[in-house]
Protein backbone atom coordinates (compact mmCIF):
# COMPACT_ATOMS: atom_id res chain seq x y z
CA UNK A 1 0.00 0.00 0.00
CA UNK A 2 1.68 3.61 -1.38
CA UNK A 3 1.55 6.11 1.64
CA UNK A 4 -1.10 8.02 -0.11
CA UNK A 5 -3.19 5.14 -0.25
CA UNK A 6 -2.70 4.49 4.00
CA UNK A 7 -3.75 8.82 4.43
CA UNK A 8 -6.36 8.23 2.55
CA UNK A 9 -7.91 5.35 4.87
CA UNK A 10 -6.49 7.34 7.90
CA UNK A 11 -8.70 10.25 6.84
CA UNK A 12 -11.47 7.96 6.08
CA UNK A 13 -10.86 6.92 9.94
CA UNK A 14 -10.72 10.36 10.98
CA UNK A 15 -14.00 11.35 9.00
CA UNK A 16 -15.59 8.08 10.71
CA UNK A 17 -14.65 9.02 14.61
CA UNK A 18 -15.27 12.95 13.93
CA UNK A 19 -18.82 11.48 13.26
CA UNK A 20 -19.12 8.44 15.80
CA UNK A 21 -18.33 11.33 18.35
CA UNK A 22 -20.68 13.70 17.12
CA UNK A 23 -18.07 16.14 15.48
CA UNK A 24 -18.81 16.25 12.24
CA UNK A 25 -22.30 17.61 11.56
CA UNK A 26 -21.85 21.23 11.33
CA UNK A 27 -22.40 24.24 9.37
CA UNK A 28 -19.45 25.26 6.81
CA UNK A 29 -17.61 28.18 7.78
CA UNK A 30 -18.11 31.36 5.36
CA UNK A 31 -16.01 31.91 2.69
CA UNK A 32 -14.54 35.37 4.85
CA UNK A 33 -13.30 32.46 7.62
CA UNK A 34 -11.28 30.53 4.92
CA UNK A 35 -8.89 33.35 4.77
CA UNK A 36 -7.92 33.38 8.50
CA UNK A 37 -3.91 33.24 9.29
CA UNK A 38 -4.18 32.13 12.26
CA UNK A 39 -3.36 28.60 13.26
CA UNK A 40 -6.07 26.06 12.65
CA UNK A 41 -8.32 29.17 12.17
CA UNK A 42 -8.57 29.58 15.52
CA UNK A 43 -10.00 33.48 15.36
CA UNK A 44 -12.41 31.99 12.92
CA UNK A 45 -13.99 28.22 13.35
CA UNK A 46 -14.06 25.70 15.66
CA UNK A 47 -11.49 22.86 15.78
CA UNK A 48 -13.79 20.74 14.45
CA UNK A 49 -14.77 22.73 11.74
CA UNK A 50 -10.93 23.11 10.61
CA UNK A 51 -10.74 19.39 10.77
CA UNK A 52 -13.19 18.93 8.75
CA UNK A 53 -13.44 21.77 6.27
CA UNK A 54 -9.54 22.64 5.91
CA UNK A 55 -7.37 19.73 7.06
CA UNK A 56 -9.46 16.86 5.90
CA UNK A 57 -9.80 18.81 3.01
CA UNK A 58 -6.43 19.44 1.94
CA UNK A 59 -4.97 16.34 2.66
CA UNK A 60 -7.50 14.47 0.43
CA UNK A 61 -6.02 17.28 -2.39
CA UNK A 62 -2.36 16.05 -1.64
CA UNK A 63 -3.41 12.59 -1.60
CA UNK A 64 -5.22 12.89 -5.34
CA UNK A 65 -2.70 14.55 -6.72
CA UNK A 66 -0.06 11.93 -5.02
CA UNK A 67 1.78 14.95 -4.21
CA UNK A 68 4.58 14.98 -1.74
CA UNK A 69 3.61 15.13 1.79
CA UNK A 70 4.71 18.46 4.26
CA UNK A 71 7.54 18.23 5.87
CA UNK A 72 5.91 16.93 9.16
CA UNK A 73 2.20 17.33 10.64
CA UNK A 74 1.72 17.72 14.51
CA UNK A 75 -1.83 18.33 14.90
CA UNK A 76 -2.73 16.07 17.64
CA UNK A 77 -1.47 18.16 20.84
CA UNK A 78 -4.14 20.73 19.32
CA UNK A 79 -6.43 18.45 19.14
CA UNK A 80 -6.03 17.44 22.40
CA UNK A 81 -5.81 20.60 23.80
CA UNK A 82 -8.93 21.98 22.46
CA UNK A 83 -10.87 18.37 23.42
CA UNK A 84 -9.83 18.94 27.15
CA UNK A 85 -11.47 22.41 27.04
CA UNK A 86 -14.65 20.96 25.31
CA UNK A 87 -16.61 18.69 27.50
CA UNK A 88 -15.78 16.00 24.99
CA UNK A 89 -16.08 12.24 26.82
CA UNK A 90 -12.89 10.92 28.17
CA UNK A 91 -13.33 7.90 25.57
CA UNK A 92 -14.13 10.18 22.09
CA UNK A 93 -11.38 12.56 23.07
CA UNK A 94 -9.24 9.40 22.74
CA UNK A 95 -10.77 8.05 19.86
CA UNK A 96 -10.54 11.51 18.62
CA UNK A 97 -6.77 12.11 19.70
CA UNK A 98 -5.59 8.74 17.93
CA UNK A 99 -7.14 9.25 14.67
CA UNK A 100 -5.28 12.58 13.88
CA UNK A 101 -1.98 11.15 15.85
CA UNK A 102 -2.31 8.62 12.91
CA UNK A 103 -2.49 11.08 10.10
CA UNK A 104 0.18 13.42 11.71
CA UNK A 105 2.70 10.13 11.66
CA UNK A 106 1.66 9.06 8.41
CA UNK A 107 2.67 12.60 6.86
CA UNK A 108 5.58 13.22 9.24
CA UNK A 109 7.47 9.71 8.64
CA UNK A 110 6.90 10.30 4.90
């Protein structure tokens, strides 16, 4: 299996947790909040909705394209920080955690 064949199924895990936990059913950011430069869009959507809408997003682009992968991906502590803040269930912010873990090694080790 090519790398960009294992990110593609570890985004298709992520998708599946971000909606097993109830993260993924949302309204899409406008257009203005695409153009944030702040990290994860933090001034302008939730975590989830950068997930979703701009990581998830742009990773399937690399992965179509076969495109090399960034230099490294360390998303996860974010993740987890922002999950500890939420309210989010000990057990989903683990499930939650170890899905984007997964993606950040797959793109960081390649």
């Amino acid at each position: 299996m090519s790398v960009h064949q294992e990110l593609a199924a570890a985004l298709r895990e992520l998708e599946a947790t971000m909606r097993a936990t109830d993260q993924w059913r949302m309204a899409r950011p406008d257009p203005i909040a695409f153009e944030s430069v702040e990290p994860f869009c933090a001034d302008t959507m939730s975590l989830p909705q950068w997930l979703r809408f701009v990581f998830i997003v742009r990773l399937e682009a690399l992965v179509e394209a076969r495109a090399p992968m960034p230099a490294k991906c360390e998303v996860a502590p974010a993740v987890e920080a922002w999950l500890a803040q939420s309210g989010v269930s000990g057990v989903e912010r683990q499930m939650l955690i170890q899905a984007v873990a997964s993606v950040d090694r797959l793109v960081t080790e390649n």
